[in-house]
Protein backbone atom coordinates (compact mmCIF):
# COMPACT_ATOMS: atom_id res chain seq x y z
CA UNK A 1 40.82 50.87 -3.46
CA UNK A 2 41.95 48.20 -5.63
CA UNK A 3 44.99 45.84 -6.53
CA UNK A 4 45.64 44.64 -9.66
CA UNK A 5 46.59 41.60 -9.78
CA UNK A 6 47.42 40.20 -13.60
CA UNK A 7 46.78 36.43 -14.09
CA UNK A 8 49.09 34.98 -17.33
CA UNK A 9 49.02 31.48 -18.70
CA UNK A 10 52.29 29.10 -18.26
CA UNK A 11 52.88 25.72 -19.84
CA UNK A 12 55.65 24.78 -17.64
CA UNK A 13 55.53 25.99 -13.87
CA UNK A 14 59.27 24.91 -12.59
CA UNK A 15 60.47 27.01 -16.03
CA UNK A 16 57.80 29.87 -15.22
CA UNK A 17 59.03 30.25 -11.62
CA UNK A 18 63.02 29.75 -12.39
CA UNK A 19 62.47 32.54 -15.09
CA UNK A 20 60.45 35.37 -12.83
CA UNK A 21 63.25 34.48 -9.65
CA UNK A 22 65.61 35.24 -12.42
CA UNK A 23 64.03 38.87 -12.43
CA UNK A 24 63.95 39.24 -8.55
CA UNK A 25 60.30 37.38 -8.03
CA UNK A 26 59.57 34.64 -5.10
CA UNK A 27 57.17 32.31 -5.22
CA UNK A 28 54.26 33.33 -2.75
CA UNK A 29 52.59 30.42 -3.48
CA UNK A 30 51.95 27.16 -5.39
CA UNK A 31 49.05 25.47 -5.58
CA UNK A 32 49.85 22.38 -8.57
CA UNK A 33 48.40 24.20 -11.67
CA UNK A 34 48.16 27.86 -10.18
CA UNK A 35 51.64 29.87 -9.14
CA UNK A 36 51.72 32.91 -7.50
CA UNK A 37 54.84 35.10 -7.74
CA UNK A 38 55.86 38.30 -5.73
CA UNK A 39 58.06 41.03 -5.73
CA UNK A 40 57.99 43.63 -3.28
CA UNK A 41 54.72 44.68 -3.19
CA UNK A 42 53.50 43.29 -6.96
CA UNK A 43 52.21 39.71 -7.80
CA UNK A 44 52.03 38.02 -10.75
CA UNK A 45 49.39 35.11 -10.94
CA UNK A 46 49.78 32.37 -13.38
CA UNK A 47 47.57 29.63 -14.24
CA UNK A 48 48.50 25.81 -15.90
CA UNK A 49 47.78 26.16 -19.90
CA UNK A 50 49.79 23.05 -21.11
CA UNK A 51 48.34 23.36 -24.69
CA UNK A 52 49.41 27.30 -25.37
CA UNK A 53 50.73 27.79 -28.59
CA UNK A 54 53.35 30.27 -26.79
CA UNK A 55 53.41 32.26 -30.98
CA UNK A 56 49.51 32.84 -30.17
CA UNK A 57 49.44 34.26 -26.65
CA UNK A 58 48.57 38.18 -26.09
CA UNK A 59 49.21 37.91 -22.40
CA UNK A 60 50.53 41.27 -21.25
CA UNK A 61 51.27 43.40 -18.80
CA UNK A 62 52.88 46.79 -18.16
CA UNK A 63 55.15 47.49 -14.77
CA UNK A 64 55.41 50.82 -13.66
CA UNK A 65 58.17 51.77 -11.60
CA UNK A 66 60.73 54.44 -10.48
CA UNK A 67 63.80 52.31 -11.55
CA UNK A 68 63.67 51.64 -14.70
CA UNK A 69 66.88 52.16 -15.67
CA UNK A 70 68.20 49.38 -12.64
CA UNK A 71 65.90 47.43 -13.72
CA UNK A 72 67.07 47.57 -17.16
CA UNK A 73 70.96 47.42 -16.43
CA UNK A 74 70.23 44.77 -13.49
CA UNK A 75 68.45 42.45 -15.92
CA UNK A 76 71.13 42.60 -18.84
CA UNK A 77 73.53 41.78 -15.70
CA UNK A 78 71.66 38.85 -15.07
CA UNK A 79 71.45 37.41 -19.04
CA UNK A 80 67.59 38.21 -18.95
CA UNK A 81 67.12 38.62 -23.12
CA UNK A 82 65.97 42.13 -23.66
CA UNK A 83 62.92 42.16 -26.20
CA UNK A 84 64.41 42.99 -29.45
CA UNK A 85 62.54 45.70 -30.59
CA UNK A 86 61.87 47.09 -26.84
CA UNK A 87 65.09 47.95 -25.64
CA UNK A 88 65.16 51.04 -23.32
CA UNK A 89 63.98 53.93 -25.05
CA UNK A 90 62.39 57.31 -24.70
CA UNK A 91 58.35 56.93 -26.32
CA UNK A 92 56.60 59.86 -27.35
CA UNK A 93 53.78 59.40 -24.48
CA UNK A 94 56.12 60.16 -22.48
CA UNK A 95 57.27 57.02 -20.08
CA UNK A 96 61.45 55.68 -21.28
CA UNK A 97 60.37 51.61 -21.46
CA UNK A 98 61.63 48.73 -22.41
CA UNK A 99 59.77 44.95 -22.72
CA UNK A 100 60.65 41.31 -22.31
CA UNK A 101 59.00 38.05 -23.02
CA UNK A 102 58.61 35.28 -20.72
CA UNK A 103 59.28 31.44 -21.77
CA UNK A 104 55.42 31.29 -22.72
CA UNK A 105 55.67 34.90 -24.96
CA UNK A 106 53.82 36.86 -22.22
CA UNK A 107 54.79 40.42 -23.00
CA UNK A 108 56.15 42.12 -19.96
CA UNK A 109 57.08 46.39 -20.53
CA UNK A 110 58.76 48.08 -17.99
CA UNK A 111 58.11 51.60 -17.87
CA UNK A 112 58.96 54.81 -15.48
CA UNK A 113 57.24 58.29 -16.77
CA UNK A 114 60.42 61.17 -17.57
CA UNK A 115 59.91 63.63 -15.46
């Protein structure tokens, strides 16, 4: 068995951990240059990188879940900026998606598969 746990760089940790409570996240725990964030049973890990260039970071991960669409409407409730060209949408591999980016441009897609 394994958990996945993705690690991401962040240049600022009070504007990392405002932004990911902002999408339902807690902080599990902070130790000075390392965060960890939860929700439910997902973590996030992110580690001090005060010298990203944020228009040079690949940091990504994809979220499956069953809500997407809550998710999606919850967020846009909130003022959480949709990814311009990733709003919710159908793709052809057959999951409906949608993506954000964090303060430090880490790529987060949200995905359910259409059953």
């Amino acid at each position: 068995m394994f958990t996945l746990i993705p690690k991401l760089p962040m240049r600022d940790k009070a504007r990392t951990a405002a932004y990911y409570r902002l999408l339902g996240f807690d902080v599990l725990a902070d130790y000075g240059d390392y965060l960890l964030m939860q929700r439910g049973g997902s973590a996030l890990h992110f580690f001090a990188h005060p010298d990203l260039v944020p228009e040079e970071n690949y940091g990504q991960v994809y979220i499956q879940t069953d809500a997407v669409e809550s998710l999606y409407r919850g967020f846009q409730e909130r003022g959480v900026a949709i990814h311009p060209n990733a709003p919710l949408q159908q793709k052809p591999w057959g999951m409906l998606e949608f993506a954000l980016l964090d303060p430090d441009m880490n790529l987060l897609t949200f995905g359910q598969e259409i059953s």
